[in-house]
Protein backbone atom coordinates (compact mmCIF):
# COMPACT_ATOMS: atom_id res chain seq x y z
CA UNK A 1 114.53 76.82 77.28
CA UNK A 2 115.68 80.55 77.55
CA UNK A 3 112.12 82.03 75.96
CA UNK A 4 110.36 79.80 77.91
CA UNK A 5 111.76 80.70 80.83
CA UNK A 6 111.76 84.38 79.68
CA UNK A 7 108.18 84.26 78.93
CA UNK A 8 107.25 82.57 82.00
CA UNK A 9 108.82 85.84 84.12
CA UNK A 10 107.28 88.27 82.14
CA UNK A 11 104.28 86.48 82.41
CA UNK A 12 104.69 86.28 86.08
CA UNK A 13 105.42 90.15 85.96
CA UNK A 14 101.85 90.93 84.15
CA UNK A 15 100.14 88.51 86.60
CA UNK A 16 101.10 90.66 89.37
CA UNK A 17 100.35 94.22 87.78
CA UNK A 18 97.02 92.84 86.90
CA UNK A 19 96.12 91.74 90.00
CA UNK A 20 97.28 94.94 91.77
CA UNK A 21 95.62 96.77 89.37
CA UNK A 22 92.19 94.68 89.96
CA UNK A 23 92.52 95.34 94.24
CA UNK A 24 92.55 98.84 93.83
CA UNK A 25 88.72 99.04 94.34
CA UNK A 26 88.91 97.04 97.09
CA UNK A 27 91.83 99.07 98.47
CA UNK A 28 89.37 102.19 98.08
CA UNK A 29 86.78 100.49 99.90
CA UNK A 30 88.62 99.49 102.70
CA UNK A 31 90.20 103.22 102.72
CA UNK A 32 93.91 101.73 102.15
CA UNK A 33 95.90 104.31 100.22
CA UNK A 34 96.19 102.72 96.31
CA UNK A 35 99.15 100.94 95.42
CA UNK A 36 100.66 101.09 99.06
CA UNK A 37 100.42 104.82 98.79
CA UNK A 38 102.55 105.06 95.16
CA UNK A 39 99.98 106.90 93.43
CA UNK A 40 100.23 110.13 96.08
CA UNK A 41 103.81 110.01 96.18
CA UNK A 42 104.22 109.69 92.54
CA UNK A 43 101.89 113.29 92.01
CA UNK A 44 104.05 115.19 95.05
CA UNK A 45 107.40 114.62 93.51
CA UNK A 46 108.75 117.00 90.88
CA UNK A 47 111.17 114.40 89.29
CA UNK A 48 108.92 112.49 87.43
CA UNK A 49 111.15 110.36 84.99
CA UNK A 50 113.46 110.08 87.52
CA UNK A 51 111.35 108.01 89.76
CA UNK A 52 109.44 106.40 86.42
CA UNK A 53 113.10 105.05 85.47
CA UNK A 54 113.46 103.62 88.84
CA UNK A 55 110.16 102.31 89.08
CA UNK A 56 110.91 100.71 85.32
CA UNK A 57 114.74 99.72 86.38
CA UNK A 58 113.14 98.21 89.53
CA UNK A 59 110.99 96.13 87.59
CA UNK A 60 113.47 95.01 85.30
CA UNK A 61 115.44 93.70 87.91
CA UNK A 62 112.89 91.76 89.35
CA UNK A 63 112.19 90.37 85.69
CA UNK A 64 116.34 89.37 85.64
CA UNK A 65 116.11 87.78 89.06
CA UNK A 66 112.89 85.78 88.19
CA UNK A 67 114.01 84.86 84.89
CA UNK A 68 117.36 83.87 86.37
CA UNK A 69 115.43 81.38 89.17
CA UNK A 70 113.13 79.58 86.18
CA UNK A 71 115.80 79.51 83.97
CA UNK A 72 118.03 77.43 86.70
CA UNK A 73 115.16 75.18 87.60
CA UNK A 74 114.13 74.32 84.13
CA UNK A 75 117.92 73.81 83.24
CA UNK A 76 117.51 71.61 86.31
CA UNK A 77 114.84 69.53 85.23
CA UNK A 78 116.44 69.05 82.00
CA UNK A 79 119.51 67.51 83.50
CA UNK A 80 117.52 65.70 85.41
CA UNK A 81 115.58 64.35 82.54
CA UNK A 82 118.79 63.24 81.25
CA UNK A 83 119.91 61.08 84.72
CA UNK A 84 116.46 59.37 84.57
CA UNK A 85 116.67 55.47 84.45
CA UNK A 86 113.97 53.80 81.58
CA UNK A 87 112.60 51.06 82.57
């Protein structure tokens, strides 16, 4: 139950950074900065593993919190499972 639910938030995770990655040309053609305006921001600042670490720590997080929410609703269903009357 744990890798499932651990490769069902990283999976989530990847989702997401592909399909951010796949609206940047439509981002550029609607003359949106990319990425919400992280790519210009990211070449201005001076500190650049200090804001990769918090973009990776960031990320993390949301992988604990999302892994945390499946891993509660799939030990859920599994006590549920258990309560269910057979007929």
């Amino acid at each position: 139950m744990i890798k499932k639910s651990a490769r069902d938030a990283l999976g989530f995770i990847i989702i997401g950074i592909i399909f951010d990655v796949f609206l940047i040309p439509f981002e550029l053609i609607m003359h949106r900065p990319i990425l919400n305006g992280m790519v210009p921001i990211f070449e201005s600042i001076s500190r650049k593993p200090v804001v990769a670490f918090a973009i990776a720590e960031t990320t993390a997080f949301c992988w604990l919190l999302l892994f945390m929410v499946i891993l509660f609703f799939r030990w859920l269903n599994a006590a549920l499972r258990k309560q269910d009357i057979k007929k």
